[in-house]
C-alpha atoms as a PDB file:
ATOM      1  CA  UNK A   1       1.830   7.714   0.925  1.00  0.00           C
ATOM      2  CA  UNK A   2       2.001   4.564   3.056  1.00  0.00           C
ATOM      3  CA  UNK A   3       5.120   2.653   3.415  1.00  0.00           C
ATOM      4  CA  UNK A   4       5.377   0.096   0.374  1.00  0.00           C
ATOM      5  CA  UNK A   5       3.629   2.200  -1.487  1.00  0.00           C
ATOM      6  CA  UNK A   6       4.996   4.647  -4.806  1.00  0.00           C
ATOM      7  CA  UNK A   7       3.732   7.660  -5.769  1.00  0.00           C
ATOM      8  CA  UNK A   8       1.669  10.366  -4.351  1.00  0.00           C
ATOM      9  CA  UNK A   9      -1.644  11.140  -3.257  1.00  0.00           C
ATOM     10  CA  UNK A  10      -3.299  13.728  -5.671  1.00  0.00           C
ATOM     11  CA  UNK A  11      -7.491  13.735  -4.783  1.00  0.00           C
ATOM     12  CA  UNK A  12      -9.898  15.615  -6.992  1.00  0.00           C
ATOM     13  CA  UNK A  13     -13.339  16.591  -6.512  1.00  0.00           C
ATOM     14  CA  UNK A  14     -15.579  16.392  -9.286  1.00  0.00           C
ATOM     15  CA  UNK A  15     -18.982  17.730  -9.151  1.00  0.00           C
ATOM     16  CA  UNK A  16     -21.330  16.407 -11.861  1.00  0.00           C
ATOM     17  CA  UNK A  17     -25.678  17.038 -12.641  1.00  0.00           C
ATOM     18  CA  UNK A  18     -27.556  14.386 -14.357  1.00  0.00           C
ATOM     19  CA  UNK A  19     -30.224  14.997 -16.330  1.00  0.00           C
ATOM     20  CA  UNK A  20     -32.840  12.740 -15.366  1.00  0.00           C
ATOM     21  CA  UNK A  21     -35.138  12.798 -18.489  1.00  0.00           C
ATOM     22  CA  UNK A  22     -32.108  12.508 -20.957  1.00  0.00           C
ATOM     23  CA  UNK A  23     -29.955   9.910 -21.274  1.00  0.00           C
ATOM     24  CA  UNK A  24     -26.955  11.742 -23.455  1.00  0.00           C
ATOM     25  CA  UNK A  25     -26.912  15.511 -23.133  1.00  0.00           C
ATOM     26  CA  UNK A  26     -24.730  17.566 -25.797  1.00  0.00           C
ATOM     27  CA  UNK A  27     -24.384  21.429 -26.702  1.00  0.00           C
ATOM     28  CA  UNK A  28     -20.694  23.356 -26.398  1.00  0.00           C
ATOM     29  CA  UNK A  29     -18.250  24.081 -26.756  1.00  0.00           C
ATOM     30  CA  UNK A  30     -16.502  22.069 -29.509  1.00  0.00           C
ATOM     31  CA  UNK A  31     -13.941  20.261 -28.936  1.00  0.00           C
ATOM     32  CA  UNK A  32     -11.603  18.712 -31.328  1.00  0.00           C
ATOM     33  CA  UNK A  33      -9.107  15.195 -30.461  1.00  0.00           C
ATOM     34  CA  UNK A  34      -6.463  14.016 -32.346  1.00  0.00           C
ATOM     35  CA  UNK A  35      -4.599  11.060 -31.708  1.00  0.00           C
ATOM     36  CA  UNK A  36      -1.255   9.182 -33.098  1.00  0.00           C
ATOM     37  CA  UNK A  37       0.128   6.021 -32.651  1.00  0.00           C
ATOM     38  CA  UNK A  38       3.451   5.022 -32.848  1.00  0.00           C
ATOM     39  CA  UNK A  39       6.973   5.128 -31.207  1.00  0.00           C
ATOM     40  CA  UNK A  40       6.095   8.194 -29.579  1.00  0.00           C
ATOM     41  CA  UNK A  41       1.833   8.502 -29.230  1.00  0.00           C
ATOM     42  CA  UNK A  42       0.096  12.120 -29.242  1.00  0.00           C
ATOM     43  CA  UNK A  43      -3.100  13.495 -28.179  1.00  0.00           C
ATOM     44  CA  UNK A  44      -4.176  16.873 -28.817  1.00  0.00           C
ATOM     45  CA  UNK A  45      -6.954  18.255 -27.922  1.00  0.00           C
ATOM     46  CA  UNK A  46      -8.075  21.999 -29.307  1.00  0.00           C
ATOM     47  CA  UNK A  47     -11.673  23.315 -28.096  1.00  0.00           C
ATOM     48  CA  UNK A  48     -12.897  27.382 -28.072  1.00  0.00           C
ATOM     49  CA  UNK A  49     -16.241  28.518 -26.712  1.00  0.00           C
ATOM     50  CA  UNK A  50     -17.760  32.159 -26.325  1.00  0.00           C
ATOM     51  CA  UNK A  51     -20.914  33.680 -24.885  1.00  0.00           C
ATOM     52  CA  UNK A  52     -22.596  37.079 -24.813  1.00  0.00           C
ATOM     53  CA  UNK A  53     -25.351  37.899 -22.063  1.00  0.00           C
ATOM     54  CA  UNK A  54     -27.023  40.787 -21.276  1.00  0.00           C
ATOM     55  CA  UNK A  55     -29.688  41.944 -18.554  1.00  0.00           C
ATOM     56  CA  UNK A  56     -30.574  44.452 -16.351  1.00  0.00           C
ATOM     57  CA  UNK A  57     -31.983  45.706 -12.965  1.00  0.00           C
ATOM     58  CA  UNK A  58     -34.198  48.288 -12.151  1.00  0.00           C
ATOM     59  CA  UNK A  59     -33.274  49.280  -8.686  1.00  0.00           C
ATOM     60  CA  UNK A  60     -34.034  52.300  -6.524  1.00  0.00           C
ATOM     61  CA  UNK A  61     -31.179  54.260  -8.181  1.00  0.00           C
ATOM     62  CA  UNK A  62     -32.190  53.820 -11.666  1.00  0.00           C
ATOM     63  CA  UNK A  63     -31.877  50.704 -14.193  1.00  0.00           C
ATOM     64  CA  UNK A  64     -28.554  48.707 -14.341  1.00  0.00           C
ATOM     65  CA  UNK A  65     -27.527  47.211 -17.303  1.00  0.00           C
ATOM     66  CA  UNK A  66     -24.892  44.877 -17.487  1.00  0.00           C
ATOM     67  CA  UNK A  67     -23.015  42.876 -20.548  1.00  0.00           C
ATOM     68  CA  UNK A  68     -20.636  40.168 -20.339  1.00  0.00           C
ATOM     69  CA  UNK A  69     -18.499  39.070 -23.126  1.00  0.00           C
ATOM     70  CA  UNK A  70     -16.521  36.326 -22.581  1.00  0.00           C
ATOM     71  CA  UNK A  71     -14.446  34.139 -25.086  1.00  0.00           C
ATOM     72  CA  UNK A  72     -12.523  30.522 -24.139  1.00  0.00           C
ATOM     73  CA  UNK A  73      -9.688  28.476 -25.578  1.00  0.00           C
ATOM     74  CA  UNK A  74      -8.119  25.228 -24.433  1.00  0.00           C
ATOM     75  CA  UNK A  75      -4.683  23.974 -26.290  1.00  0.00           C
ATOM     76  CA  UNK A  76      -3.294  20.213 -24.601  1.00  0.00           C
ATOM     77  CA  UNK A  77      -1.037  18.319 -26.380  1.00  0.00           C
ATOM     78  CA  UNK A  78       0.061  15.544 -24.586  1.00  0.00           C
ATOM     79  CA  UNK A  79       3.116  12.643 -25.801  1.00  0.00           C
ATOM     80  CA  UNK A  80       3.519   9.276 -24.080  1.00  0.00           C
ATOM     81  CA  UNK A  81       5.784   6.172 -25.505  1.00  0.00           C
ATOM     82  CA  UNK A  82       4.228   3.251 -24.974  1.00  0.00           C
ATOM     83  CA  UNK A  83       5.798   1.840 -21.814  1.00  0.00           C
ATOM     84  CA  UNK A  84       5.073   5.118 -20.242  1.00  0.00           C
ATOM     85  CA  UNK A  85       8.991   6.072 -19.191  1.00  0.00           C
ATOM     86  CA  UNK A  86       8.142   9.724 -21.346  1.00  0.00           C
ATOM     87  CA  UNK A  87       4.824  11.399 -20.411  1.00  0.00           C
ATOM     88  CA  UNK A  88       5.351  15.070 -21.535  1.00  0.00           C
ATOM     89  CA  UNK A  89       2.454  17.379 -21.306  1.00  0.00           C
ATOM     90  CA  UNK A  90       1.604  21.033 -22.226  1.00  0.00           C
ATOM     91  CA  UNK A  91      -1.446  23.158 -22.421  1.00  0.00           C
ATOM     92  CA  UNK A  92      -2.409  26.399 -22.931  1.00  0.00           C
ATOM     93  CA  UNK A  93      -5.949  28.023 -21.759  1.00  0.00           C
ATOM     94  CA  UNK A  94      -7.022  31.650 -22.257  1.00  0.00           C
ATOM     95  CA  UNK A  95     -10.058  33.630 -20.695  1.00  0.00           C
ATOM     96  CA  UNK A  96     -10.706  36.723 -22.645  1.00  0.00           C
ATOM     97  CA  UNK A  97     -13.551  38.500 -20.489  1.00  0.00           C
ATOM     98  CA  UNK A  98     -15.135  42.134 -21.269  1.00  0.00           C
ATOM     99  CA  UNK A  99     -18.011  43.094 -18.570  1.00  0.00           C
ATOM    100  CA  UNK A 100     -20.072  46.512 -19.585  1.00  0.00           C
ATOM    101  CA  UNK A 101     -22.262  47.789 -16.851  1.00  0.00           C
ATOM    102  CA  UNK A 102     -24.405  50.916 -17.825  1.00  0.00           C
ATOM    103  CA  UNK A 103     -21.930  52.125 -20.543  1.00  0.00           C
ATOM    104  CA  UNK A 104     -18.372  51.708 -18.214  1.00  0.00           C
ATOM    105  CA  UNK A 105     -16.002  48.648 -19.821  1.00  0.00           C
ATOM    106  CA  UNK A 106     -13.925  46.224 -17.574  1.00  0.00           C
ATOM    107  CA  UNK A 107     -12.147  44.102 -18.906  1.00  0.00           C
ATOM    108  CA  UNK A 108      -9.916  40.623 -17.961  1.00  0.00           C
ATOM    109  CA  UNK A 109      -7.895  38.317 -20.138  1.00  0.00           C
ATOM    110  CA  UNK A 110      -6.500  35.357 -18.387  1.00  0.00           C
ATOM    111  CA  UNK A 111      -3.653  32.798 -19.511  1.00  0.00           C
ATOM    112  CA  UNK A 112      -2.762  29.920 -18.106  1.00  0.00           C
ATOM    113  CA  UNK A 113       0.103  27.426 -19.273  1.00  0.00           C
ATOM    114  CA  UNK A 114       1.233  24.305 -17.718  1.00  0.00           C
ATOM    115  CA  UNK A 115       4.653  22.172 -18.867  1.00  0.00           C
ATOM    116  CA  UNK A 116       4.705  18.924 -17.605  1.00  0.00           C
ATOM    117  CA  UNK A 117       7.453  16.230 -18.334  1.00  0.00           C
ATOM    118  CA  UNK A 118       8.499  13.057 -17.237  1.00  0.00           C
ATOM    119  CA  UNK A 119      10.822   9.973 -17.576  1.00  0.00           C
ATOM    120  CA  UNK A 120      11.793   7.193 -16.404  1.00  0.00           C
ATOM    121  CA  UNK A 121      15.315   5.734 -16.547  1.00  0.00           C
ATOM    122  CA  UNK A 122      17.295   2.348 -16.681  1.00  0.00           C
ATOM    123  CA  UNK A 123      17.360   2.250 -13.087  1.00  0.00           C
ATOM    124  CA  UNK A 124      13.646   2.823 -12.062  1.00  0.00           C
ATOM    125  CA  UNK A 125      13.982   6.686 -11.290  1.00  0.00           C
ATOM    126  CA  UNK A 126      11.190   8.916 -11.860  1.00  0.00           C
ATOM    127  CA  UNK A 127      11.878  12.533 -12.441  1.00  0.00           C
ATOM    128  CA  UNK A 128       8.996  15.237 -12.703  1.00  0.00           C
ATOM    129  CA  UNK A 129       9.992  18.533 -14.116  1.00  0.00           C
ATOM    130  CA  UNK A 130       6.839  20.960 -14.144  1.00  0.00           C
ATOM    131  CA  UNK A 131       6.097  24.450 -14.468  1.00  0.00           C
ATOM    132  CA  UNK A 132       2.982  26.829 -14.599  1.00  0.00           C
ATOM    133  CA  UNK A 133       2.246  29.820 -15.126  1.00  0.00           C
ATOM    134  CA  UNK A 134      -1.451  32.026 -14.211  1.00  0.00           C
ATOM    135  CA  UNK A 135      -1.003  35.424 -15.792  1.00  0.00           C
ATOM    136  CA  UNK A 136      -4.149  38.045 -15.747  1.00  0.00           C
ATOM    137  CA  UNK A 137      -4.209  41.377 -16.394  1.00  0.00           C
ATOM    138  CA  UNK A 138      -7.574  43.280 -15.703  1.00  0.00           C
ATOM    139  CA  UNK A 139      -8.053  47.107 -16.430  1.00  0.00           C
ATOM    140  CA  UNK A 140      -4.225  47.400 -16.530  1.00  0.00           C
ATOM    141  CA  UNK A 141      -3.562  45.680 -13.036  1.00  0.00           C
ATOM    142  CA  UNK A 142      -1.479  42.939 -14.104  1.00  0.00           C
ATOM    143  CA  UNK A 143      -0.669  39.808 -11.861  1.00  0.00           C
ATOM    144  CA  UNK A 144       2.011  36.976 -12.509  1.00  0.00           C
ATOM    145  CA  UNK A 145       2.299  33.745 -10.708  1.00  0.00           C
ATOM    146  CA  UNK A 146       4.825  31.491 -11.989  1.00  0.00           C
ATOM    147  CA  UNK A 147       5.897  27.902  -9.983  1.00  0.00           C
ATOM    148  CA  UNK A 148       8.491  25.469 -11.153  1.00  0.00           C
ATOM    149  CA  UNK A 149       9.430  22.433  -9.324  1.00  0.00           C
ATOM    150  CA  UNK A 150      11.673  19.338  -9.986  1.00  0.00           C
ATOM    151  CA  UNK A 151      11.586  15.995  -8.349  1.00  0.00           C
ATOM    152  CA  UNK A 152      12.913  12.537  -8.191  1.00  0.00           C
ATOM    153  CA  UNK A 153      12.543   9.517  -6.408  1.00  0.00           C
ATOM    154  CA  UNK A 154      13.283   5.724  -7.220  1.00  0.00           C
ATOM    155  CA  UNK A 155       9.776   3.060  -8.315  1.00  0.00           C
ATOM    156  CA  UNK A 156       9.382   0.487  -6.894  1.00  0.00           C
ATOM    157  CA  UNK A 157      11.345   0.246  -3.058  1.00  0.00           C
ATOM    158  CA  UNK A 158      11.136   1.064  -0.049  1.00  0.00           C
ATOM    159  CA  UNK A 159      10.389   4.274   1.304  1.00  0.00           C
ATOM    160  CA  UNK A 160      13.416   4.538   3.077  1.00  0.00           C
ATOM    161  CA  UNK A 161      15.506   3.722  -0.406  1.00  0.00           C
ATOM    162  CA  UNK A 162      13.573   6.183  -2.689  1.00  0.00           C
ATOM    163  CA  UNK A 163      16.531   8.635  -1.836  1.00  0.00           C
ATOM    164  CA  UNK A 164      13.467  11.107  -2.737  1.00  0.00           C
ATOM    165  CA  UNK A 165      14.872  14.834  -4.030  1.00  0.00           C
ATOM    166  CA  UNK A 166      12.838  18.219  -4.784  1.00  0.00           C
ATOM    167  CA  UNK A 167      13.173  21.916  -5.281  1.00  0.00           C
ATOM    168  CA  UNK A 168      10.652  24.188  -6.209  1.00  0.00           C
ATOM    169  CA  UNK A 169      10.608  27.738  -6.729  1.00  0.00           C
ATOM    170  CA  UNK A 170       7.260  30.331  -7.105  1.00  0.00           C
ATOM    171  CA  UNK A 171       7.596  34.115  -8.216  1.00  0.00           C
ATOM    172  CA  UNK A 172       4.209  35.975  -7.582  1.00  0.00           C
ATOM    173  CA  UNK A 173       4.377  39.483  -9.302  1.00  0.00           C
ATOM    174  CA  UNK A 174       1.429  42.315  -8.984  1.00  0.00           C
ATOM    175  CA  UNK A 175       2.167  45.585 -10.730  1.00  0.00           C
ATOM    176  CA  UNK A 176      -0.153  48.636 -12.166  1.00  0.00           C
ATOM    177  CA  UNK A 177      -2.238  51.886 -11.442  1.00  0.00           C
ATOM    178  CA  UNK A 178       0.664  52.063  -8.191  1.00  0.00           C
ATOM    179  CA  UNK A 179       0.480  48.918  -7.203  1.00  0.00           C
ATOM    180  CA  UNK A 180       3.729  46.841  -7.319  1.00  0.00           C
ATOM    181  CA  UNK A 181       3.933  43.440  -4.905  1.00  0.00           C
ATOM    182  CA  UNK A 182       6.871  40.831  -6.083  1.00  0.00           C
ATOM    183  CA  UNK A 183       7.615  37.607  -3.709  1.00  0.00           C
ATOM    184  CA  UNK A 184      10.155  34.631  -5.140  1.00  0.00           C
ATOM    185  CA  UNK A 185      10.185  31.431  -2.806  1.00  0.00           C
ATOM    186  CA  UNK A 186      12.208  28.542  -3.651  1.00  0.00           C
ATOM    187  CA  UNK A 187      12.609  25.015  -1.994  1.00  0.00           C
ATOM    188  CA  UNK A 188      14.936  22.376  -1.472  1.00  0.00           C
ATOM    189  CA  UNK A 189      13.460  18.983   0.086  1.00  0.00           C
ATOM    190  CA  UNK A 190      11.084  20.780   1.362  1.00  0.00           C
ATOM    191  CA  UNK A 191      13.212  23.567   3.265  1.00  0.00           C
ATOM    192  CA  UNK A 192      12.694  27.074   2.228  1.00  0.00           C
ATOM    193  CA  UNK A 193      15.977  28.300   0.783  1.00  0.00           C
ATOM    194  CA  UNK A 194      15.198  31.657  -0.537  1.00  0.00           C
ATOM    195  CA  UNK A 195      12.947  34.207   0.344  1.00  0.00           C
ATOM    196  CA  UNK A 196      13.051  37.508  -1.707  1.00  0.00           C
ATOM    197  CA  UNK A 197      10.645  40.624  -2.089  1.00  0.00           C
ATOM    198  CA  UNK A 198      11.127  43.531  -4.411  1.00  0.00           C
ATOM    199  CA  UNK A 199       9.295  47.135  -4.884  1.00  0.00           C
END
């Protein structure tokens, strides 16, 4: 970020389609919201969608059929006081995927967790504390990538007097059918402090 400045720069691309002969357009999935006020305020939000599609090909080696079978959750619950010095933050999403293609079955099932906290203190500090995890395992090939990180840096001065601190740390984990590939990294401001492979 520029000096003066606090915070970081995080930029997201969105990609939206407008209908241009409706003005509100609904369908799925559902999605259900909950929110509490009070000392500590919640949101959670709980939503589930699933689809089945089928089609085939006739092609010069015969007709292809294929089926896909696919089922979606979404979990967030989110808590915030008021003045915003706690902003903790999990969520849970699964992808539960079964493709059939003339009569042979593959299947996926995907998780993905994120754990998100933080605070801010008496003397302006910010500290982040965050971890997620992508598991997947698809026709017993299972992959694991897990990341933690935890940082720290003082609002409101100077860049020079932010006394910013961070370590981070990633296992990545691929085992199955003979396959085994596991890699830990970990960080400290930045410098790579460990570097570890196994199988």
């Amino acid at each position: 970020m520029p000096s003066g400045q606090t915070g970081w720069s995080a930029p997201t691309n969105i990609l939206v389609w407008q209908d241009t002969h409706k003005a509100v357009v609904t369908g799925a999935p559902k999605v259900t919201n909950t929110y509490e006020d009070g000392s500590l305020r919640s949101l959670v939000t709980e939503g589930t969608h699933s689809l089945k599609v089928s089609g085939y090909l006739d092609t010069s080696h015969g007709r292809v059929t294929t089926t896909v079978d696919r089922s979606l959750t979404t979990a967030i619950t989110h808590h915030w006081t008021p003045d915003e010095t706690t902003d903790n933050q999990t969520g849970r999403w699964t992808d539960a995927q079964k493709v059939t293609v003339n009569g042979h079955t593959s299947r996926t099932d995907r998780t993905y967790t994120l754990d998100g906290r933080s605070t801010i203190d008496t003397d302006n500090g910010l500290r982040v504390i965050m971890s997620i995890d992508d598991h997947a395992r698809t026709d017993g090939i299972l992959s694991d990538d897990k990341y933690a990180g935890d940082a720290t840096f003082t609002l409101g001065v100077a860049r020079e007097d932010r006394h910013a601190v961070a370590t981070t740390s990633e296992r990545y984990r691929l085992s199955g059918a003979g396959v085994c590939y596991d890699h830990t990294l970990a960080t400290e401001q930045g410098v790579l402090t460990r570097d570890v492979r196994r199988c």
